[in-house]
Protein backbone atom coordinates (compact mmCIF):
# COMPACT_ATOMS: atom_id res chain seq x y z
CA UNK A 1 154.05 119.32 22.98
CA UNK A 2 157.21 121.74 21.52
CA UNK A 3 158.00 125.13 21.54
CA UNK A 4 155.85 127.40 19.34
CA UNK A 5 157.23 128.08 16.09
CA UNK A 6 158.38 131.58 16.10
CA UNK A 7 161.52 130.86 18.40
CA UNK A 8 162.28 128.62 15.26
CA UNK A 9 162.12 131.23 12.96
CA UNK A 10 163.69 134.02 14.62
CA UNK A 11 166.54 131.94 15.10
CA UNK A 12 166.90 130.68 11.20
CA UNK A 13 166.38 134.36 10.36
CA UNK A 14 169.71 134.40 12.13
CA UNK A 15 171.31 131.28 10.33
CA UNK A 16 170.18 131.89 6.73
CA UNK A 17 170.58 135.90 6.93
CA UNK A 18 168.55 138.67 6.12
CA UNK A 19 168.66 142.48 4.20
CA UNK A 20 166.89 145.60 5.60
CA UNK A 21 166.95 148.11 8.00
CA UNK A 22 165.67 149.00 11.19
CA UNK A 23 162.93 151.27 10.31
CA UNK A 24 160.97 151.50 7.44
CA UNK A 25 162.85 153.12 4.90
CA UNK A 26 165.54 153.67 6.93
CA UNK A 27 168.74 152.30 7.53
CA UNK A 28 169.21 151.33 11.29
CA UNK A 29 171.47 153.64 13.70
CA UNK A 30 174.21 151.21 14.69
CA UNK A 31 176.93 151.67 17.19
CA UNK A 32 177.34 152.78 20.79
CA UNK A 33 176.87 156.84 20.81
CA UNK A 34 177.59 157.03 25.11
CA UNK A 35 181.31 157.04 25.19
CA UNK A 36 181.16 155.52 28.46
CA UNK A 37 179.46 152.54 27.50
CA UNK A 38 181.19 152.08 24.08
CA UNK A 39 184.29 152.18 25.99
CA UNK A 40 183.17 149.59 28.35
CA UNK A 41 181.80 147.23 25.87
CA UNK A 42 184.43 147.65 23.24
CA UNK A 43 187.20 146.13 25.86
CA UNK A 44 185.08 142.44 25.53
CA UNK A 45 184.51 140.51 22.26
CA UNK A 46 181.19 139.13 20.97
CA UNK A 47 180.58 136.16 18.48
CA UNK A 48 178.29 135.82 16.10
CA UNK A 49 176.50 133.94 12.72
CA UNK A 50 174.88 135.97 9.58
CA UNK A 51 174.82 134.62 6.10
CA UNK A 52 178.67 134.89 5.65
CA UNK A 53 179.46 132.67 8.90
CA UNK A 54 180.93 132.84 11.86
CA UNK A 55 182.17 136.37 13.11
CA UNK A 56 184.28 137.87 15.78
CA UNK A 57 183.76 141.42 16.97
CA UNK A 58 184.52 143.80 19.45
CA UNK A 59 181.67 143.91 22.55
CA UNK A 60 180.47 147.31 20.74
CA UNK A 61 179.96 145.42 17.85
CA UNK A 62 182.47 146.96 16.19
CA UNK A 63 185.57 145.60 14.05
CA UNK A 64 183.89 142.41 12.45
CA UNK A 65 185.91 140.28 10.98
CA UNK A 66 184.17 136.63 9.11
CA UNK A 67 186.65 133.86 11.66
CA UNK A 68 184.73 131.07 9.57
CA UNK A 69 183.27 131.45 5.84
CA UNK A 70 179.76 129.32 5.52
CA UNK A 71 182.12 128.05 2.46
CA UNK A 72 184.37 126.30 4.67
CA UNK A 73 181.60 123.98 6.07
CA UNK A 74 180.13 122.43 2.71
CA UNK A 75 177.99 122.73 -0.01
CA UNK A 76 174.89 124.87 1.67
CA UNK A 77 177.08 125.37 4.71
CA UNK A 78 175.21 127.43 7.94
CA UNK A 79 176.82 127.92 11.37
CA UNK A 80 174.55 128.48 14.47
CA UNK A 81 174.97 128.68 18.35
CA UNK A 82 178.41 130.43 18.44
CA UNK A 83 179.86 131.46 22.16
CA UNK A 84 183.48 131.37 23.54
CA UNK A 85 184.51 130.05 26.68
CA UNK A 86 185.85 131.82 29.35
CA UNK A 87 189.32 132.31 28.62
CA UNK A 88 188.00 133.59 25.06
CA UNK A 89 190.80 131.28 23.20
CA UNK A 90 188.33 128.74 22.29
CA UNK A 91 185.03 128.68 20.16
CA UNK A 92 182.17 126.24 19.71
CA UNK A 93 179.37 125.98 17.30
CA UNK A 94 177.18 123.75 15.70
CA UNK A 95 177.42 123.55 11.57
CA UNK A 96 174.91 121.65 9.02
CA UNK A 97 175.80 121.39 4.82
CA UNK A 98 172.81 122.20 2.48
CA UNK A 99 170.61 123.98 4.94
CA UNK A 100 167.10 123.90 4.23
CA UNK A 101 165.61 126.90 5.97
CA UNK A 102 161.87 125.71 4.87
CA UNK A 103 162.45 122.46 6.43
CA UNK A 104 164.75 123.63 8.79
CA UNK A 105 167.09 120.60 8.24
CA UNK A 106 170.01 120.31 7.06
CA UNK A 107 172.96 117.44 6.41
CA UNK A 108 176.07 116.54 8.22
CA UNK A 109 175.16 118.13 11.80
CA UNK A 110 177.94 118.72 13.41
CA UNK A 111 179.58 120.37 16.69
CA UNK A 112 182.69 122.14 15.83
CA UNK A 113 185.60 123.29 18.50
CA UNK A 114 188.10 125.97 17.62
CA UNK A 115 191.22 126.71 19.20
CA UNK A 116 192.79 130.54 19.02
CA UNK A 117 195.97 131.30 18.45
CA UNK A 118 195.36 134.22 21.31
CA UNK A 119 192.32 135.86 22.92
CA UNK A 120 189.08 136.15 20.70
CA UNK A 121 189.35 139.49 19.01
CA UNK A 122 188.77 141.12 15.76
CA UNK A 123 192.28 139.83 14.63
CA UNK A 124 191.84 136.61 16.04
CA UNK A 125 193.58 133.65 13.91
CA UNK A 126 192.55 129.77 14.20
CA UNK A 127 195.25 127.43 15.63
CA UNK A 128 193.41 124.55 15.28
CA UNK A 129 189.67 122.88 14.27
CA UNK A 130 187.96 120.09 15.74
CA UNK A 131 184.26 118.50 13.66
CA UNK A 132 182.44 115.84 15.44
CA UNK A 133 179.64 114.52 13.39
CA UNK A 134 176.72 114.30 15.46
CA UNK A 135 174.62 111.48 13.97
CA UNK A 136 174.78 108.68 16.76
CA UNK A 137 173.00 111.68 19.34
CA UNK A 138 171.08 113.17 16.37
CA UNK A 139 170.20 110.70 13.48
CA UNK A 140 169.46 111.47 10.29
CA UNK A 141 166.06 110.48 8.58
CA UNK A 142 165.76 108.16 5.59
CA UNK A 143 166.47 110.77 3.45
CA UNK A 144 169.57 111.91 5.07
CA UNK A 145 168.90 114.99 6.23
CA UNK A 146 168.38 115.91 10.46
CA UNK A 147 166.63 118.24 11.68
CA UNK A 148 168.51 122.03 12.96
CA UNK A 149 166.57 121.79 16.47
CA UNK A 150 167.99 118.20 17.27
CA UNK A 151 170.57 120.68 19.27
CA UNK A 152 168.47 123.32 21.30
CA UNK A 153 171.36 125.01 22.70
CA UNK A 154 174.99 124.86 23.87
CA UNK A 155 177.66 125.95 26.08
CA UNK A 156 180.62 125.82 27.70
CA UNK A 157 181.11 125.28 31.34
CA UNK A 158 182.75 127.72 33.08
CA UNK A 159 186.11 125.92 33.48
CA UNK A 160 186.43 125.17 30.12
CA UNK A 161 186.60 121.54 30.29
CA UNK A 162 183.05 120.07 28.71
CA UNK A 163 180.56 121.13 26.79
CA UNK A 164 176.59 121.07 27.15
CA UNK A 165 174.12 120.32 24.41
CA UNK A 166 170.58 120.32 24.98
CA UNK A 167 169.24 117.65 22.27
CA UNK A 168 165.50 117.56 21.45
CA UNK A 169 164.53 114.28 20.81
CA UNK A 170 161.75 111.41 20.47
CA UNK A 171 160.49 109.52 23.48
CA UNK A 172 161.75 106.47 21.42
CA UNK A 173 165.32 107.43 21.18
CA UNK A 174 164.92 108.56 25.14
CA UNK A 175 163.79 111.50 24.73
CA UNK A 176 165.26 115.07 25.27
CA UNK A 177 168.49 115.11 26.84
CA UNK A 178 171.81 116.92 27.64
CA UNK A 179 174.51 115.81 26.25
CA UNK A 180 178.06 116.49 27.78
CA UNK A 181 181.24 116.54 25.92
CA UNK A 182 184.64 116.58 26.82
CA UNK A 183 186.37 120.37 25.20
CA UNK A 184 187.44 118.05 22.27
CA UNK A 185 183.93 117.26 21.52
CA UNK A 186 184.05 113.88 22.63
CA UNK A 187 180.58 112.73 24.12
CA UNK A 188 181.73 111.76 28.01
CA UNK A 189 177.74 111.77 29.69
CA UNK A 190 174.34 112.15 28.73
CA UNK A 191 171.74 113.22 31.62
CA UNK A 192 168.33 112.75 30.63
CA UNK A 193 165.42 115.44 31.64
CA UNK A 194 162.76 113.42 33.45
CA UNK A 195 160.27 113.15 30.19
CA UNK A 196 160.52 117.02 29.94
CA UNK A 197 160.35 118.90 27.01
CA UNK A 198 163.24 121.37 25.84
CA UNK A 199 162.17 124.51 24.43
CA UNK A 200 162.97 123.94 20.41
CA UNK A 201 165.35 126.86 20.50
CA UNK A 202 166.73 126.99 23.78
CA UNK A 203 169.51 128.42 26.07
CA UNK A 204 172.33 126.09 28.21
CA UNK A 205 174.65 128.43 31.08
CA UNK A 206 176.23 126.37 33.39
CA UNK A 207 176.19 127.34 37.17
CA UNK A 208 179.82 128.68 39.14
CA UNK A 209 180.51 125.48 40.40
CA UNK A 210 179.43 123.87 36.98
CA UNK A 211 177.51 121.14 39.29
CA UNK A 212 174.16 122.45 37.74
CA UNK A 213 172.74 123.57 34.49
CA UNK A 214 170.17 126.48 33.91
CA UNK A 215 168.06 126.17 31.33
CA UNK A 216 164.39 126.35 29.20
CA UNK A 217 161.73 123.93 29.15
CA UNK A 218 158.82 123.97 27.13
CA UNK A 219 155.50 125.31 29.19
CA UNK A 220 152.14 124.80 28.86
CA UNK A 221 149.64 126.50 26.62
CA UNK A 222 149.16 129.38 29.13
CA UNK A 223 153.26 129.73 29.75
CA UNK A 224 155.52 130.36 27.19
CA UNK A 225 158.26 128.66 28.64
CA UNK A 226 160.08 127.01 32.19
CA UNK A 227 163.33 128.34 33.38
CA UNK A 228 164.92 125.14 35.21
CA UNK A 229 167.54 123.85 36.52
CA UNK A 230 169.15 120.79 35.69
CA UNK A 231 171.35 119.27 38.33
CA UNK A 232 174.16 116.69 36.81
CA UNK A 233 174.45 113.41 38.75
CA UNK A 234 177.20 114.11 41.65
CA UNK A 235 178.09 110.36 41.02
CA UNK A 236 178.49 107.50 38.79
CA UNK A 237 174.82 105.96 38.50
CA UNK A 238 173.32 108.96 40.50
CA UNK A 239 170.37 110.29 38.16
CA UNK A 240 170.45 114.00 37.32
CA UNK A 241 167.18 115.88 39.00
CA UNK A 242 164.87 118.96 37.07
CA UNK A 243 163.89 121.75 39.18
CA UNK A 244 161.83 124.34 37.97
CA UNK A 245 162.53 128.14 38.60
CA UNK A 246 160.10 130.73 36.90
CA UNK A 247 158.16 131.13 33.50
CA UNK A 248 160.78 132.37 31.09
CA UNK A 249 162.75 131.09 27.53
CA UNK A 250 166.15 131.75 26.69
CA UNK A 251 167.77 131.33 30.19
CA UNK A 252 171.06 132.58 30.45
CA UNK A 253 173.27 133.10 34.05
CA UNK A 254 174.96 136.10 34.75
CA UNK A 255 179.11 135.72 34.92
CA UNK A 256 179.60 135.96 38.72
CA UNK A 257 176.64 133.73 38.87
CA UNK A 258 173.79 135.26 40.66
CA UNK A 259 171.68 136.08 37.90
CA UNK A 260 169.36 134.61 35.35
CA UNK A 261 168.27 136.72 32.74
CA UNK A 262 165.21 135.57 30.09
CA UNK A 263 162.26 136.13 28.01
CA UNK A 264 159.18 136.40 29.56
CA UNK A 265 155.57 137.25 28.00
CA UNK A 266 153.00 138.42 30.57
CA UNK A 267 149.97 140.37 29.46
CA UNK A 268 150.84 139.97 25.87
CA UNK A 269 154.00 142.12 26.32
CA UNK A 270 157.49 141.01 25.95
CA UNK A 271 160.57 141.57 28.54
CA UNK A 272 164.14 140.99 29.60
CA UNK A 273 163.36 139.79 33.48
CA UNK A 274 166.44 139.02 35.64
CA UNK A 275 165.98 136.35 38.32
CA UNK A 276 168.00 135.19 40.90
CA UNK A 277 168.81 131.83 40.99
CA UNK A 278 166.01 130.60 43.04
CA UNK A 279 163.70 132.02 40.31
CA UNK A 280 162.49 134.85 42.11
CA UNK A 281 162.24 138.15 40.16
CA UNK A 282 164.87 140.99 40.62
CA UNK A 283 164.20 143.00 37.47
CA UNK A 284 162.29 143.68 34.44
CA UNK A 285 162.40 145.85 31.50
CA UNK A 286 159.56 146.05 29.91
CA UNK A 287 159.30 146.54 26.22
CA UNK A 288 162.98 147.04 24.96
CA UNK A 289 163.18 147.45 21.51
CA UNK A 290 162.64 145.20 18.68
CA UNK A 291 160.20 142.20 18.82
CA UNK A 292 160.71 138.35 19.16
CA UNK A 293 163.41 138.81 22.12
CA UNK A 294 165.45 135.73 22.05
CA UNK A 295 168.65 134.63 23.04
CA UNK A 296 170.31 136.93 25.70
CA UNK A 297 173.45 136.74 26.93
CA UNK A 298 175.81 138.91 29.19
CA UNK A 299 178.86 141.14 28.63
CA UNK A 300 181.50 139.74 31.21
CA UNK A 301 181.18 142.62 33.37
CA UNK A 302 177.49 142.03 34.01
CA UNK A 303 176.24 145.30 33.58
CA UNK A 304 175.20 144.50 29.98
CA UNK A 305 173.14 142.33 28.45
CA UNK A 306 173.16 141.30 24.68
CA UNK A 307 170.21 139.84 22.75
CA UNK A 308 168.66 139.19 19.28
CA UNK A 309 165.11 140.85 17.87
CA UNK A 310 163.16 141.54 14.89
CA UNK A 311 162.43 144.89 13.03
CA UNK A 312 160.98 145.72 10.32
CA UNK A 313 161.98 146.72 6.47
CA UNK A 314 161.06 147.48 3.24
CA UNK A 315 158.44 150.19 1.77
CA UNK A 316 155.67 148.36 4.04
CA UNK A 317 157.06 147.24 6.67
CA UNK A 318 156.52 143.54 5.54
CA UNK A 319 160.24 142.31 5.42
CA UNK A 320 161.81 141.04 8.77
CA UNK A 321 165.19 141.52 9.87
CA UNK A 322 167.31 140.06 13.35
CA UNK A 323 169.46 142.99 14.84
CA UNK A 324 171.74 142.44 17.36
CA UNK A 325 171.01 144.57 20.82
CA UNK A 326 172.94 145.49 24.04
CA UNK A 327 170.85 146.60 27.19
CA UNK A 328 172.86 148.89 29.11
CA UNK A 329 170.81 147.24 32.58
CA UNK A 330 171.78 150.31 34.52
CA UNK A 331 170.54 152.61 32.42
CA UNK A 332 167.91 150.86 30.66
CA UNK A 333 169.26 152.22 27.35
CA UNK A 334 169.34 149.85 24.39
CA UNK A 335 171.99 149.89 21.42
CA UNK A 336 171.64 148.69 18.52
CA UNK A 337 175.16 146.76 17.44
CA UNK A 338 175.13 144.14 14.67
CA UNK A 339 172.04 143.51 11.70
CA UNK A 340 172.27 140.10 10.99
CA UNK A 341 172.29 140.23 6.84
């Protein structure tokens, strides 16, 4: 069984781009108004993808500036997946030439490693670019093309020194998988998942130690998704070991560690929920705003939380758009930063 489709689209929405605004026939209230809180988020930097490319902005969403054009990748180029490491000098992402958002394939799939010439920041320049072509993990059909959700997520460990990729993939070729790379996208380890199911659009964090990997599973018909654990193999021939947490999607750790924040659906209502990292429930905010709540991920301070939702556009209402949120967790106000299109 795989994911349900809308995780799909919400997260193409995000590739391809799309116009609008927040409300209906209105234009959305960006920006930070609590000078507190813009002050506090504008001191980190965000990444992000539209229909341009890849972006680079201050935590407030503020002071975009397009790091890589669409252009630069091909013919049809899309970049998905951004996120920096820790020391905020380097940037991954994943890249495809003539995207198909119908299909939701695309050609040349590739993982792509950026060096900074200093921290990420709105004047950030590239000092160098590294493409691996991603074929031999993720191969192409007889036509060519390969499929966007071969990669279901990817990260960087928190020393800086691999990368995780969470492949989804046919029991034939193994089945799904993460794939560890080395932080010049060389493939160094692949730890398989036990015959479980990634999510289609998933999230990878790695734990403190980076011994462990949190991250989402597909569920069954009555749960949305699995927030597990992946533990990597401690030795050579050791065999990496699943262990499930809590019903969620989008897992994504907190920076000191002690905190898994997701997507859960219970009662037909949508939340952020924050775990702790045996699974067990801390928090939940119930209802923040937009719809389709994917992809969270944390300011480095830990008090806010960043994510991606719909709204809806256009004399009717009919016409979706992805905005860019930050959930002030203290608070439990939400901001709305970035509209992707």
């Amino acid at each position: 069984m795989r994911a349900r489709r809308g995780a799909g689209v919400l997260f193409l929405l995000a590739v391809a781009g799309s116009a609008g605004c927040l409300m209906v026939n209105r234009h959305p209230n960006l920006g930070v108004p609590d000078r507190g809180a813009r002050a506090e988020l504008a001191s980190g930097t965000i990444v992000f993808v539209d229909a341009k490319g890849v972006h680079v902005c201050r935590g407030d969403g503020t002071g975009a500036r397009l790091l890589v054009s669409n252009s630069d990748l091909g013919r049809g180029g899309a970049a998905f997946m951004p996120a920096l490491d820790a020391s905020r000098r380097r940037l991954l992402f994943l890249s495809v030439e003539d995207l198909d958002v119908r299909e939701s394939t695309g050609r040349d799939l590739s993982l792509n490693v950026l060096t900074l010439e200093s921290p990420a920041a709105p004047g950030a320049r590239i000092a160098s670019w590294q493409k691996a072509r991603l074929e031999k993990i993720a191969p192409p059909g007889p036509n060519g093309r390969q499929e966007i959700f071969a990669v279901a997520g990817a990260a960087w460990s928190r020393d800086g020194r691999r990368i995780a990729l969470g492949l989804n993939r046919p029991a034939a070729e193994g089945g799904d998988a993460v794939m560890l790379f080395d932080d010049s996208a060389h493939p160094i380890l692949r730890a398989g998942l036990g015959g479980r199911d990634l999510a289609r659009v998933s999230a990878l964090s790695w734990t403190k130690d980076d011994a462990s990997i949190v991250l989402g599973l597909e569920g069954e018909e009555d749960t949305p998704g699995v927030v597990a654990r992946l533990d990597l193999p401690a030795a050579p021939g050791a065999k990496p070991g699943v262990v499930d947490l809590a019903p969620g999607r989008y897992p994504m750790l907190s920076p000191d560690g002690t905190r898994v924040a997701a997507v859960d659906e219970k009662g037909g209502q949508t939340s952020l929920v924050l775990l702790d990292t045996e699974g067990r429930e801390m928090s939940r905010f119930e209802r923040p705003a937009g719809r389709a709540l994917s992809r969270p991920f944390w300011a480095p301070d830990g008090r806010y939380l960043y994510y991606y939702s719909l709204a809806s556009t256009g004399p009717l209402g009919l016409v979706e758009i992805t905005i860019l949120r930050c959930l002030d967790t203290r608070t439990k106000q939400v901001y709305d930063l970035v509209r992707l299109g």
